[in-house]
C-alpha atoms as a PDB file:
ATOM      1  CA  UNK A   1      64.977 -12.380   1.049  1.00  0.00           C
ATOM      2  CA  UNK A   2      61.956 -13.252  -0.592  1.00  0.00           C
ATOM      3  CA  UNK A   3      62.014 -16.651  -0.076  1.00  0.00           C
ATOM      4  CA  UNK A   4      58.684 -18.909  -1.111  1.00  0.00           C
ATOM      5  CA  UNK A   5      56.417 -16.262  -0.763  1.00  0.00           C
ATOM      6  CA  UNK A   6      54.633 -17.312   2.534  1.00  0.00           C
ATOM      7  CA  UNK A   7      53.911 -14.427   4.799  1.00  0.00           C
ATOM      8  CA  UNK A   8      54.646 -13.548   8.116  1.00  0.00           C
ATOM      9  CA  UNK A   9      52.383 -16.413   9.646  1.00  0.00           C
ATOM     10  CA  UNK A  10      53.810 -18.792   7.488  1.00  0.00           C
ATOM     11  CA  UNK A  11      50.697 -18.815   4.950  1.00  0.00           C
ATOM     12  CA  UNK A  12      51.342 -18.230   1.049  1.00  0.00           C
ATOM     13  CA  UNK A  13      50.130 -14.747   0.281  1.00  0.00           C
ATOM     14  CA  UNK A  14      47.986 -15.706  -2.470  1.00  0.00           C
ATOM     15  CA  UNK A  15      45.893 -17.935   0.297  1.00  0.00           C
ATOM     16  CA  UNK A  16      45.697 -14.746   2.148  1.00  0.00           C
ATOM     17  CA  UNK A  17      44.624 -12.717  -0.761  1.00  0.00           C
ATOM     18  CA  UNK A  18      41.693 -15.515  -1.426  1.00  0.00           C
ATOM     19  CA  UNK A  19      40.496 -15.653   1.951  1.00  0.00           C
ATOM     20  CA  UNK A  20      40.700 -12.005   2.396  1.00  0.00           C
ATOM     21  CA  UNK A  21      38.364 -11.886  -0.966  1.00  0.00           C
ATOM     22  CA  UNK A  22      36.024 -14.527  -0.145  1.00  0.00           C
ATOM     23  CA  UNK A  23      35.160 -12.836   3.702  1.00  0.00           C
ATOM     24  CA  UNK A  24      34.301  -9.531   1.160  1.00  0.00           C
ATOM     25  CA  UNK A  25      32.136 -11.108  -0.972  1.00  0.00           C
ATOM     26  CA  UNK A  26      30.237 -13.051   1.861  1.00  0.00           C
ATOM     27  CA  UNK A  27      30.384  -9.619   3.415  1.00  0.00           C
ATOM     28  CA  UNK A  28      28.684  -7.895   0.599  1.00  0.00           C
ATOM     29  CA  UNK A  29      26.381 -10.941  -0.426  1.00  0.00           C
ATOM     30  CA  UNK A  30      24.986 -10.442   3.484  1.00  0.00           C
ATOM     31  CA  UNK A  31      24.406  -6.713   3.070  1.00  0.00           C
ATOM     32  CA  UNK A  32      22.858  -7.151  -0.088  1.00  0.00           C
ATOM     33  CA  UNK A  33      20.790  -9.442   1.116  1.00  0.00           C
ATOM     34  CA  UNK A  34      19.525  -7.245   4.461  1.00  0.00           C
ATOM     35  CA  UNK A  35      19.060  -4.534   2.349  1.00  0.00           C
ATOM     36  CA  UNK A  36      16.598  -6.315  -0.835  1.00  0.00           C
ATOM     37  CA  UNK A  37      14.528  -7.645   2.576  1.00  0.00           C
ATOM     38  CA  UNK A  38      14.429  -4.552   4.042  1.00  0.00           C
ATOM     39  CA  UNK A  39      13.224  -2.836   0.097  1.00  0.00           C
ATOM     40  CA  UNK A  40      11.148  -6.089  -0.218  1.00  0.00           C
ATOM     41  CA  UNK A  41       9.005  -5.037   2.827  1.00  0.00           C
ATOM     42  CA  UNK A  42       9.040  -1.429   2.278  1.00  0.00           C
ATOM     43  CA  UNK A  43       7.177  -2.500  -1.413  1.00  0.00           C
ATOM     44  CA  UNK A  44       5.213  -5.248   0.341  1.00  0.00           C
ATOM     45  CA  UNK A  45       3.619  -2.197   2.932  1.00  0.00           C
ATOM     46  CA  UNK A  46       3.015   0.112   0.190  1.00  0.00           C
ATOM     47  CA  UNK A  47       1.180  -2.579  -2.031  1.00  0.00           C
ATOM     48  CA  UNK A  48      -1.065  -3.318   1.035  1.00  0.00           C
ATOM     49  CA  UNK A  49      -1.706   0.054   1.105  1.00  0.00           C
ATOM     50  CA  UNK A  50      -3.155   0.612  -2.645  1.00  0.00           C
ATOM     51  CA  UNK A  51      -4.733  -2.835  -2.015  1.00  0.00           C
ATOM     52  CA  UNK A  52      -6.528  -1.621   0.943  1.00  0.00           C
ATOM     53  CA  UNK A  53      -7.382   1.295  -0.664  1.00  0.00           C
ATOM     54  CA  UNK A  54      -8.910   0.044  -3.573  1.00  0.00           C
ATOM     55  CA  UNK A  55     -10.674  -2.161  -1.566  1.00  0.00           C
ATOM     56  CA  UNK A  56     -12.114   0.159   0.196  1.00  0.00           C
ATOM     57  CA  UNK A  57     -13.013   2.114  -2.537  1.00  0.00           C
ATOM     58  CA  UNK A  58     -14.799  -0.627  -4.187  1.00  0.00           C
ATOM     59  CA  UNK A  59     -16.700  -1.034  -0.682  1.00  0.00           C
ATOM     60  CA  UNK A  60     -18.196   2.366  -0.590  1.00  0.00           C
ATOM     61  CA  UNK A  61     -21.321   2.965  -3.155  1.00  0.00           C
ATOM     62  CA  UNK A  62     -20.721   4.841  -6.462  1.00  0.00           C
ATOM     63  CA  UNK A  63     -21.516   8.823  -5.549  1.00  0.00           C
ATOM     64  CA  UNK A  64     -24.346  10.123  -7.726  1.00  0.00           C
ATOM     65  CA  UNK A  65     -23.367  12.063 -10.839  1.00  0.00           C
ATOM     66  CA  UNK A  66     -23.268  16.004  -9.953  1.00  0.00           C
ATOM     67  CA  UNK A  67     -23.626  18.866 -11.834  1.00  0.00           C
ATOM     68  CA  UNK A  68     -19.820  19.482 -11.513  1.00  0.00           C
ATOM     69  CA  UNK A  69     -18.966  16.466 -13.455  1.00  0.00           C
ATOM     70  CA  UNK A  70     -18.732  16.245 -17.083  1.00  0.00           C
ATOM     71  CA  UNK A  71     -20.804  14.230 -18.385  1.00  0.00           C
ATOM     72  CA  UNK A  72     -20.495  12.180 -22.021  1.00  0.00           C
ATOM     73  CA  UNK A  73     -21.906  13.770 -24.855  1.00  0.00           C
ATOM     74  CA  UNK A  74     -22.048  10.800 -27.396  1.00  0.00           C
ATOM     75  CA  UNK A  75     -21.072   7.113 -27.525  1.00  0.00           C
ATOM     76  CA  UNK A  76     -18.333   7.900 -29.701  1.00  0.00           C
ATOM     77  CA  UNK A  77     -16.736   9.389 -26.409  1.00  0.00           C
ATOM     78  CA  UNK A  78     -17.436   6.863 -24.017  1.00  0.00           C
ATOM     79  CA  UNK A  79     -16.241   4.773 -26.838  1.00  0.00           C
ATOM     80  CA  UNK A  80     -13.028   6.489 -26.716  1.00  0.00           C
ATOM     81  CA  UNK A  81     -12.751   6.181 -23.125  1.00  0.00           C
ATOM     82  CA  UNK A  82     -13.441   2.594 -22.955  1.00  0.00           C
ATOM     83  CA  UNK A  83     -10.780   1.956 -25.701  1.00  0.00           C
ATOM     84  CA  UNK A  84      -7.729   4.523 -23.310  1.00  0.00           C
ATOM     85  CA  UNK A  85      -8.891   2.388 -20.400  1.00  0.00           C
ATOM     86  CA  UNK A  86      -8.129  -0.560 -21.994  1.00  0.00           C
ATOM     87  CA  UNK A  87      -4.878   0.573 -23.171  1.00  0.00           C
ATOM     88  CA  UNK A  88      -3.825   1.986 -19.860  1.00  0.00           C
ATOM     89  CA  UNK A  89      -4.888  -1.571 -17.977  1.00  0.00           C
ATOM     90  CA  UNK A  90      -2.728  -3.072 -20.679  1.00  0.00           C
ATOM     91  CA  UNK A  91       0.678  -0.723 -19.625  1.00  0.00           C
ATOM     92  CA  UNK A  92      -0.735  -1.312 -15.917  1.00  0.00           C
ATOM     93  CA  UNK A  93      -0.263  -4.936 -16.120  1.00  0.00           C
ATOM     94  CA  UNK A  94       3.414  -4.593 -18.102  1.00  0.00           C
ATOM     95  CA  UNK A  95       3.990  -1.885 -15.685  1.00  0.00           C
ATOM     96  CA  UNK A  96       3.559  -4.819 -12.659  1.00  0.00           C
ATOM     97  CA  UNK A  97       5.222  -7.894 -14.358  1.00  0.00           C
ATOM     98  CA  UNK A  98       8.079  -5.962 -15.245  1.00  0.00           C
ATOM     99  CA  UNK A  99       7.778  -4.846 -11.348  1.00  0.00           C
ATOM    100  CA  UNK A 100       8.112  -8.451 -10.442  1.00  0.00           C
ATOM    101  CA  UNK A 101      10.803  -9.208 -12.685  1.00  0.00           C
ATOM    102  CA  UNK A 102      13.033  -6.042 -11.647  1.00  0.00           C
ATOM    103  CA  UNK A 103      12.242  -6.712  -8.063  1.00  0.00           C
ATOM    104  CA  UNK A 104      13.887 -10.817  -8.341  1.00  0.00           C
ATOM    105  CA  UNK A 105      16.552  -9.346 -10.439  1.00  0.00           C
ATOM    106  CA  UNK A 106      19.526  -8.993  -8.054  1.00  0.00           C
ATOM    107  CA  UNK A 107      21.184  -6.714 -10.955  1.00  0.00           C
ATOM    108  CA  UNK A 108      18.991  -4.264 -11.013  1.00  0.00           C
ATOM    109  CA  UNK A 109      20.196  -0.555 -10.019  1.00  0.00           C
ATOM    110  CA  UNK A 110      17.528   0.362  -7.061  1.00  0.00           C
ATOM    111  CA  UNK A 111      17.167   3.902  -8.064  1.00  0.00           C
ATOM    112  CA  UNK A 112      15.678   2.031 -11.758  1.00  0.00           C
ATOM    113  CA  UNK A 113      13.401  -0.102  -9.344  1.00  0.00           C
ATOM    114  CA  UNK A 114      12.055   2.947  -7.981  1.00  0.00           C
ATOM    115  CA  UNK A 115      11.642   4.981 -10.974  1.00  0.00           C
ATOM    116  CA  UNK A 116       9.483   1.871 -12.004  1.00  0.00           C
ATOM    117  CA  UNK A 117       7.662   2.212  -9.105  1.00  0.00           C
ATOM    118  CA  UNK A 118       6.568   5.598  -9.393  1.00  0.00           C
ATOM    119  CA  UNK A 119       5.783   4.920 -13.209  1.00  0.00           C
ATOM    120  CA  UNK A 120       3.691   2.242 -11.650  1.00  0.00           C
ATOM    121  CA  UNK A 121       1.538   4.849  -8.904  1.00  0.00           C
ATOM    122  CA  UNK A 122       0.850   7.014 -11.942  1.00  0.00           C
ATOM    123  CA  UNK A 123      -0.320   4.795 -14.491  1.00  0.00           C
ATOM    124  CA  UNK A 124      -3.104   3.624 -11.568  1.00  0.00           C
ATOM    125  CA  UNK A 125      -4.015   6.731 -10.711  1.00  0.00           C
ATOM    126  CA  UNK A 126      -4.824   7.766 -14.826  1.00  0.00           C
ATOM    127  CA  UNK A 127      -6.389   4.749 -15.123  1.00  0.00           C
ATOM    128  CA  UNK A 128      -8.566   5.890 -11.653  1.00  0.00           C
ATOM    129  CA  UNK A 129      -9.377   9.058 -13.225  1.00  0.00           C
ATOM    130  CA  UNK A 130     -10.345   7.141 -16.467  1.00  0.00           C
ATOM    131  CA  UNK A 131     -12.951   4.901 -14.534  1.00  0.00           C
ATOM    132  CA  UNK A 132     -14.021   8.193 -12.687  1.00  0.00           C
ATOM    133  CA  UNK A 133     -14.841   9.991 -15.797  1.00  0.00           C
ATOM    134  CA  UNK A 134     -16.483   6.992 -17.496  1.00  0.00           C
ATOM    135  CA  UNK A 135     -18.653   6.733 -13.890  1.00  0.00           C
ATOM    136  CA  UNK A 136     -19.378   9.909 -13.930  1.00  0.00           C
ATOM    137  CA  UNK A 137     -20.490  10.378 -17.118  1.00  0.00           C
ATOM    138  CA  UNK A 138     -23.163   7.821 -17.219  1.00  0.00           C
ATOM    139  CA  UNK A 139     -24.995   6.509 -14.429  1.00  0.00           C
ATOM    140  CA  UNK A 140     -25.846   2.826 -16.345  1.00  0.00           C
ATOM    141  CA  UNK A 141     -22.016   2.204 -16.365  1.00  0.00           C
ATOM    142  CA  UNK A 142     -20.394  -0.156 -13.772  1.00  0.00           C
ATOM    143  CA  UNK A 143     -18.175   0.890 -11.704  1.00  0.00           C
ATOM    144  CA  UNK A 144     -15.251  -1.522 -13.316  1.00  0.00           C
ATOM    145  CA  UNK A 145     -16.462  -2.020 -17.159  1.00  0.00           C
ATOM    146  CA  UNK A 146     -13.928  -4.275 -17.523  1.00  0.00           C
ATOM    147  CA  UNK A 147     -13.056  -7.213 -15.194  1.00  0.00           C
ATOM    148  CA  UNK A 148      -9.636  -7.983 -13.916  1.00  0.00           C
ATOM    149  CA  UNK A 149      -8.181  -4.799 -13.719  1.00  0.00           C
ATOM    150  CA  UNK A 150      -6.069  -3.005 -11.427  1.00  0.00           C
END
């Protein structure tokens, strides 16, 4: 005999069900939570890192250009650099906001956040090797032509 449809502790199943769904979700919503903090550090340490890094790149003085580096023949080609470095600080920075964006996102799949991340390393480390050809190649260029970039 069915009855009203209260349980064994004389609480309607459906109240059961509710509660029982509610402790899951504040469950989940916890470990969710622990594990964005824990990814939100592990990001925070690595961006330390590169900012260290470049900071203590831009401490140490500009190496002399050697015979093993290639040096620009013409304008046209430091031109050319000039103009790729500017395009690759421009993907940089859409690279980073985008970073910022995916990281506040709480929908975002983590394995996408990390792909973006790596995207990220490698689009600084072309544009490095940009600036490092364009200081190599000519001894009157700063070390950053342009300001503001990462």
């Amino acid at each position: 005999m069915r009855g009203n449809g209260n349980g064994s502790n004389g609480t309607p199943v459906a109240d059961r069900v509710v509660k029982s769904v509610q402790e899951m979700q504040a469950w989940y919503a916890a470990e969710f939570e622990r594990r964005l903090a824990a990814l939100h550090e592990i990001l925070n340490a690595q961006l330390q890192t590169q900012i260290q890094e470049v900071q203590n790149a831009s401490r140490q003085p500009t190496p002399t250009a050697t015979p093993a580096v290639v040096m620009v023949a013409d304008a046209s080609t430091a031109e050319k650099l000039l103009e790729e470095i500017k395009r690759t600080e421009e993907v940089a920075h859409k690279c980073a906001s985008e970073m910022e964006r995916m990281v506040a996102d709480d929908a975002v799949n983590l394995g996408l956040l990390l792909q973006m991340r790596n995207h990220q390393i490698e689009v600084k480390a072309y544009l490095r090797g940009l600036r490092f050809s364009m200081d190599g190649a000519s001894p009157a260029t700063p070390a950053n032509p342009l300001p503001n970039a990462t």
